[in-house]
C-alpha atoms as a PDB file:
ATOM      1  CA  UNK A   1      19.867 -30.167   9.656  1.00  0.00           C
ATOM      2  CA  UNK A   2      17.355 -30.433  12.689  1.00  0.00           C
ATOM      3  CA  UNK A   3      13.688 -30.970  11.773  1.00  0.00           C
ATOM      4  CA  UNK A   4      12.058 -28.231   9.690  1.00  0.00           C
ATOM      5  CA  UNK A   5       8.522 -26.853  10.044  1.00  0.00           C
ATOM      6  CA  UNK A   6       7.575 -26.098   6.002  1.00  0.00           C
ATOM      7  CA  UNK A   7       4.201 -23.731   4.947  1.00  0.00           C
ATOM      8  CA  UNK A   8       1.877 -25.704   2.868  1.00  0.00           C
ATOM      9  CA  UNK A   9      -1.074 -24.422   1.306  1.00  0.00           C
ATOM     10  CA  UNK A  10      -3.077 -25.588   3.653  1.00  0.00           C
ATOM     11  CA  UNK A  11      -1.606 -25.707   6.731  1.00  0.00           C
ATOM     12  CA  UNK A  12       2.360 -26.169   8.119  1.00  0.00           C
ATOM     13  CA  UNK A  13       3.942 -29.559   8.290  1.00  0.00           C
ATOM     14  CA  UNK A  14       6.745 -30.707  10.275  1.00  0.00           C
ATOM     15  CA  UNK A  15       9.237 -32.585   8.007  1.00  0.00           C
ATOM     16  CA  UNK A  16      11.778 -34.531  11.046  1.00  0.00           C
ATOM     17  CA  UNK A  17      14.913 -35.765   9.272  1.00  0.00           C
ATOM     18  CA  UNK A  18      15.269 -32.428   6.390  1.00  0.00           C
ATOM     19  CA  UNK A  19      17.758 -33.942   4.034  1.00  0.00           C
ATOM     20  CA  UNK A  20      19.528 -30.416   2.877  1.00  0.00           C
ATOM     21  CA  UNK A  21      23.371 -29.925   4.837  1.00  0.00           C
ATOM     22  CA  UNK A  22      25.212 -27.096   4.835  1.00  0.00           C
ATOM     23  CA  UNK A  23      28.275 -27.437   2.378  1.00  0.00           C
ATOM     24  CA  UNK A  24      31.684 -25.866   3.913  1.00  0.00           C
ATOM     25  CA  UNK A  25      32.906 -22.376   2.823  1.00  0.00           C
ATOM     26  CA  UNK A  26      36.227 -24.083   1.485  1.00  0.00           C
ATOM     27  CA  UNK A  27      35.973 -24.372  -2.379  1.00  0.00           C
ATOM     28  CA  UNK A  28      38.726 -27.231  -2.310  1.00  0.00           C
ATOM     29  CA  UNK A  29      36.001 -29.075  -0.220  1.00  0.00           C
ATOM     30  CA  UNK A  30      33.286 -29.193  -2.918  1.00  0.00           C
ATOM     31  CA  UNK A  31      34.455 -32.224  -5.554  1.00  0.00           C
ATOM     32  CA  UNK A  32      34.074 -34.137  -2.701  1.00  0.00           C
ATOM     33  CA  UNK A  33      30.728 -33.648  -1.106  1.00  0.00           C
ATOM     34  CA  UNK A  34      29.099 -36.796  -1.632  1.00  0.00           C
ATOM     35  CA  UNK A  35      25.332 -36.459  -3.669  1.00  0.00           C
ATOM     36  CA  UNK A  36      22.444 -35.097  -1.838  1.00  0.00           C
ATOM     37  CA  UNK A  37      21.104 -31.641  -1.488  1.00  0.00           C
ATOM     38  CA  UNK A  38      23.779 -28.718  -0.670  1.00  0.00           C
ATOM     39  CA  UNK A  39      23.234 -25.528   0.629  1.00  0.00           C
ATOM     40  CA  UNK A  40      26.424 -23.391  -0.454  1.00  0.00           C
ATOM     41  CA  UNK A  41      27.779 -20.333   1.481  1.00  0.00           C
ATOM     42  CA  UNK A  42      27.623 -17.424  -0.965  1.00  0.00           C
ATOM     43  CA  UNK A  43      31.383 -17.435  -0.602  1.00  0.00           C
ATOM     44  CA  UNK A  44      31.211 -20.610  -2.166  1.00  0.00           C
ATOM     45  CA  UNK A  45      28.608 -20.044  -4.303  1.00  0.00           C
ATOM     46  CA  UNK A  46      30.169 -16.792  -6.010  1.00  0.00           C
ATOM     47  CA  UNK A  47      33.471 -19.124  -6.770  1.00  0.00           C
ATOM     48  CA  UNK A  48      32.034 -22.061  -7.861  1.00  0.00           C
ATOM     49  CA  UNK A  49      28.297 -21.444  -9.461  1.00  0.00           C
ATOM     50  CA  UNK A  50      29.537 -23.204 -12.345  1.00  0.00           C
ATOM     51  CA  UNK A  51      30.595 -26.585 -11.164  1.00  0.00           C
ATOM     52  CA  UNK A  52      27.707 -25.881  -8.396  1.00  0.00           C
ATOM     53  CA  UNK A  53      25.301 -26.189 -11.347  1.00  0.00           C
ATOM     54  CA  UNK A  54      26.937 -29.215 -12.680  1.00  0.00           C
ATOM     55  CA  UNK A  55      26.388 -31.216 -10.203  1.00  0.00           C
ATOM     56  CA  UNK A  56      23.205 -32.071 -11.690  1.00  0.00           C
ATOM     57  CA  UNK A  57      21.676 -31.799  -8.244  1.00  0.00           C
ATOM     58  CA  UNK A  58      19.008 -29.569  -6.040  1.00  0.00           C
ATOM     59  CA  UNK A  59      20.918 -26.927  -4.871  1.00  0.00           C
ATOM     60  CA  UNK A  60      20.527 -23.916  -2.368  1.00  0.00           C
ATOM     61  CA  UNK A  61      22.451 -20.928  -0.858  1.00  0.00           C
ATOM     62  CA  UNK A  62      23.177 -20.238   3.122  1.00  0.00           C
ATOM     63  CA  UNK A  63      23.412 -16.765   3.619  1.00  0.00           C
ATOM     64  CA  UNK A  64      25.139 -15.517   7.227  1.00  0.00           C
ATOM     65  CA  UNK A  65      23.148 -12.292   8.652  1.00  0.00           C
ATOM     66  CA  UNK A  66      26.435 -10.155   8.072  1.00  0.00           C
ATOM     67  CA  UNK A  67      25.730 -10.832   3.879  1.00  0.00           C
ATOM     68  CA  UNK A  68      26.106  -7.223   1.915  1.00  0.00           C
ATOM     69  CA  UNK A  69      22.451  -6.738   0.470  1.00  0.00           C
ATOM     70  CA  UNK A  70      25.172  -5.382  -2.552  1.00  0.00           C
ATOM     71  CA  UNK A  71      25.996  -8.961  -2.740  1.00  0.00           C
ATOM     72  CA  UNK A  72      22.304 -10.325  -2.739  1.00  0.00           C
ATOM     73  CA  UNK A  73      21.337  -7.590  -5.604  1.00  0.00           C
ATOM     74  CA  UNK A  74      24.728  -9.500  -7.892  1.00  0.00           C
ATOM     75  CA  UNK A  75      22.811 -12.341  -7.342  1.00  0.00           C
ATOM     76  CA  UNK A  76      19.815 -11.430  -9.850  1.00  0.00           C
ATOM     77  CA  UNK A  77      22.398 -11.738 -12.317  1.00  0.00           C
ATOM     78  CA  UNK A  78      22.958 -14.990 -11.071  1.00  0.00           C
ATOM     79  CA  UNK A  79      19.860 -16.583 -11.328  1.00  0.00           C
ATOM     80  CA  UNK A  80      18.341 -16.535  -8.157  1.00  0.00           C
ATOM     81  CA  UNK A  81      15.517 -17.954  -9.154  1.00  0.00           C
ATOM     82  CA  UNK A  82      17.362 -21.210 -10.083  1.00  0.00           C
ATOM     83  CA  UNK A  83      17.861 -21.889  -6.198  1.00  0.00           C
ATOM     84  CA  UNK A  84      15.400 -24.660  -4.761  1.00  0.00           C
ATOM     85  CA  UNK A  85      16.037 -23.160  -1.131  1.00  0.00           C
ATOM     86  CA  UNK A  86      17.598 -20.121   0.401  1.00  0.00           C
ATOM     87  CA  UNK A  87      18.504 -20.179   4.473  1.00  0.00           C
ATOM     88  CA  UNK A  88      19.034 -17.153   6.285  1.00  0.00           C
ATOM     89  CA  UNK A  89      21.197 -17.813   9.415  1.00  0.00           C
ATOM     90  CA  UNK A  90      20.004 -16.285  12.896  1.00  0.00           C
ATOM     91  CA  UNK A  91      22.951 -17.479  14.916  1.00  0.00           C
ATOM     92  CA  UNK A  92      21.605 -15.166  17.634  1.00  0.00           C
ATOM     93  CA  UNK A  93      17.703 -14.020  19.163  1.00  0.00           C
ATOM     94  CA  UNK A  94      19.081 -10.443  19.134  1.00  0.00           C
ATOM     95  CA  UNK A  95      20.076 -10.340  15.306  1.00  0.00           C
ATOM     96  CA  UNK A  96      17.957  -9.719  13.138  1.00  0.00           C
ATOM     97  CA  UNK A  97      19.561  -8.945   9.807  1.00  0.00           C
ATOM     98  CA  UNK A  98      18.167 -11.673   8.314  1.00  0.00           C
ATOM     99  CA  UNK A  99      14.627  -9.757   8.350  1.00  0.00           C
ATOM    100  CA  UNK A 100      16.307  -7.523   6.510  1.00  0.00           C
ATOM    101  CA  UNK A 101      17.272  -9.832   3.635  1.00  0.00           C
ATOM    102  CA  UNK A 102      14.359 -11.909   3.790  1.00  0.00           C
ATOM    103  CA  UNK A 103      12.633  -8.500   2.291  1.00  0.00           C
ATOM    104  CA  UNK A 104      15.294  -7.882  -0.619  1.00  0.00           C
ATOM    105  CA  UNK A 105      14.979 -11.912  -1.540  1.00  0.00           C
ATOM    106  CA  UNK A 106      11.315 -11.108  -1.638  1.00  0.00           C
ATOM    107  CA  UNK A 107      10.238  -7.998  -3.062  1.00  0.00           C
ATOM    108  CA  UNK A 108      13.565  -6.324  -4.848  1.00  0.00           C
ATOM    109  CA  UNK A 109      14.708  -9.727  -6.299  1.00  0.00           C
ATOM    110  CA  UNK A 110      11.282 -11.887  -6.424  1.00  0.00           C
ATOM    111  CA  UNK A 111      12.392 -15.029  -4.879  1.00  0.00           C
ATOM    112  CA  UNK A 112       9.740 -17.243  -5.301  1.00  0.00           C
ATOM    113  CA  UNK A 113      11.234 -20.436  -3.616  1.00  0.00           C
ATOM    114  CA  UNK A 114      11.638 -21.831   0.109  1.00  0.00           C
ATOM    115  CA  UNK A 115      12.856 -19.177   1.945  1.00  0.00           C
ATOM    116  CA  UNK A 116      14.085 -20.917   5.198  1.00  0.00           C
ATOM    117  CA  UNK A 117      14.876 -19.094   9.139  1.00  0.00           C
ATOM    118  CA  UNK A 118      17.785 -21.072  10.409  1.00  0.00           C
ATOM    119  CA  UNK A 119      19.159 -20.717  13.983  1.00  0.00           C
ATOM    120  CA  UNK A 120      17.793 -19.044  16.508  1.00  0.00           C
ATOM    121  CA  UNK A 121      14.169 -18.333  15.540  1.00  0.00           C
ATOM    122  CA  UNK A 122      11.861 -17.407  18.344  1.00  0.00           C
ATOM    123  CA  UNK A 123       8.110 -18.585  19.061  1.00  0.00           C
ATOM    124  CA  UNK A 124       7.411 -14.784  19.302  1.00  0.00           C
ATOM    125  CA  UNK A 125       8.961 -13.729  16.286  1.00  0.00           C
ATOM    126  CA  UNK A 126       7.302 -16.693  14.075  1.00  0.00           C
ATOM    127  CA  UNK A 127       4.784 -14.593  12.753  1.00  0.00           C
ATOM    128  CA  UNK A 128       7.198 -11.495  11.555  1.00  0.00           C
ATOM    129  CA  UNK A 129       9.225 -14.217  10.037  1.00  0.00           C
ATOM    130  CA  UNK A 130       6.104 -15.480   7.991  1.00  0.00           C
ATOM    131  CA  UNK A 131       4.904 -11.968   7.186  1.00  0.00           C
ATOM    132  CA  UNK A 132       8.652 -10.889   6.058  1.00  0.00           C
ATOM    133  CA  UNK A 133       8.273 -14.119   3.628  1.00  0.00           C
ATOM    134  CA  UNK A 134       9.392 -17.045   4.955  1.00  0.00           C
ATOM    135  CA  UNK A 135       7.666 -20.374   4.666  1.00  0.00           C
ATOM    136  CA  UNK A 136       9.701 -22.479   6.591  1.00  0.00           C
ATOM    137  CA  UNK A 137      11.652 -22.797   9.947  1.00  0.00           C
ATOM    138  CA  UNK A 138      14.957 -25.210  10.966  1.00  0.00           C
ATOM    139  CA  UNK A 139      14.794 -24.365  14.642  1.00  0.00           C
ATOM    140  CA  UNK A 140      17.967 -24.976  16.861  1.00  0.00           C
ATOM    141  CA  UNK A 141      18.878 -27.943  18.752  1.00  0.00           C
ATOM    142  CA  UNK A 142      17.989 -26.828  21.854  1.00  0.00           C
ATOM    143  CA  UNK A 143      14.083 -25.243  20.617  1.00  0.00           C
ATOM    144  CA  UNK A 144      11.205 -27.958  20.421  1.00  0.00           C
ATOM    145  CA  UNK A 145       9.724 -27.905  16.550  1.00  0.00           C
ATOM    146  CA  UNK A 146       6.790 -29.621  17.595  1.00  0.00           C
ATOM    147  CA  UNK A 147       5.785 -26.369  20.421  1.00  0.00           C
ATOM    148  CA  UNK A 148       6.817 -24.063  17.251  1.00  0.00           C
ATOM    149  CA  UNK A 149       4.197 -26.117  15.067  1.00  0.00           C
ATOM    150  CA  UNK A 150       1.937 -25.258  17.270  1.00  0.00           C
ATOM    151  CA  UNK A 151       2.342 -22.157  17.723  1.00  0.00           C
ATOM    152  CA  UNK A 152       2.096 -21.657  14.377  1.00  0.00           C
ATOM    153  CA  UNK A 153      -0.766 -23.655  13.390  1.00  0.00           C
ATOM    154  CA  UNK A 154      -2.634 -21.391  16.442  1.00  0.00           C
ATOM    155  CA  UNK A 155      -1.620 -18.384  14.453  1.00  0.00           C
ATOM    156  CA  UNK A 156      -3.054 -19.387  11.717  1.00  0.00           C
ATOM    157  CA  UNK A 157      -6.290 -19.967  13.161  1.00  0.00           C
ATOM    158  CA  UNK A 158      -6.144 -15.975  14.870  1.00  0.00           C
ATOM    159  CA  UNK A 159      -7.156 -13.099  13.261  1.00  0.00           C
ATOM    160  CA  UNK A 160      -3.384 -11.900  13.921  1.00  0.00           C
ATOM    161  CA  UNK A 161      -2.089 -13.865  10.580  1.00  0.00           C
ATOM    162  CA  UNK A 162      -4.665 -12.880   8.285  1.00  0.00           C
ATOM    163  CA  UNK A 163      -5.195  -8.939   9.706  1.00  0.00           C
ATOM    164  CA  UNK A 164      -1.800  -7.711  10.178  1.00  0.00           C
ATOM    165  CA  UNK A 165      -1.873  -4.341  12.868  1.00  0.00           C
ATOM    166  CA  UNK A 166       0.718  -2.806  10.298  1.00  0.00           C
END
């Protein structure tokens, strides 16, 4: 994964080589994946939770913007609290689904860990991201994390972050 801008409590840090990959959606793939920390597709996740979990390792889920809230709300069931780090995929700047499950994550199922914008996350939208929940960013190949860090670390210093308009 590119580097990773992560919310402290004091101020946002910008971790270069982020050691979490993004395990395939083919179960026969998974015996194989060599240790380390795994985020799992929720295809993957919903098949193999089991042998997931005993891997004995951090784990996390990777959820594309097209996931059924339906399927997020099964999840509760499942534990979600047991997942170190949850990535919602902007694979686009024009979709923004992934607001949309940030929320549920947040206030319907009271995800309490790293909630992580993946993809396509714009300097303009960092602050919706933030107030929607998320405490960390993977920005894209092509976006410069240290210009995001400071973007953000300005935001925190404005009125904007701690006074929301809405």
């Amino acid at each position: 994964m590119n580097a990773v801008i992560r919310e402290s409590a004091a101020d946002f840090q910008l971790i270069p080589d982020d050691l979490w990959r993004i395990a395939p959606e083919e179960n026969d793939a998974l015996p194989s994946l060599p240790n380390g920390a795994w985020l799992y597709p929720l295809v993957a996740w919903q098949k193999e939770a089991a042998a997931i979990r005993a891997r004995g390792q951090k784990f996390g889920l990777w959820l594309k913007p097209d996931t059924p809230p339906i399927a997020l709300e099964a999840l509760k069931a499942n534990f979600v609290a047991d997942f170190a780090l949850i990535a919602l995929d902007f694979p686009v700047f024009t979709d923004g689904r992934a607001y949309s499950l940030a929320r549920l994550l947040r206030e319907r199922l009271g995800y309490t860990g790293e909630l992580r914008a993946v993809g396509h996350v714009l300097l303009d939208t960092l602050l919706f991201t933030r107030r929607l929940g998320f405490d960390a960013w993977a920005m894209s190949e092509r976006q410069n994390a240290e210009t995001a860090l400071a973007h953000l670390r300005s935001l925190s210093q404005s009125h904007m972050m701690r006074h929301p308009y809405q």
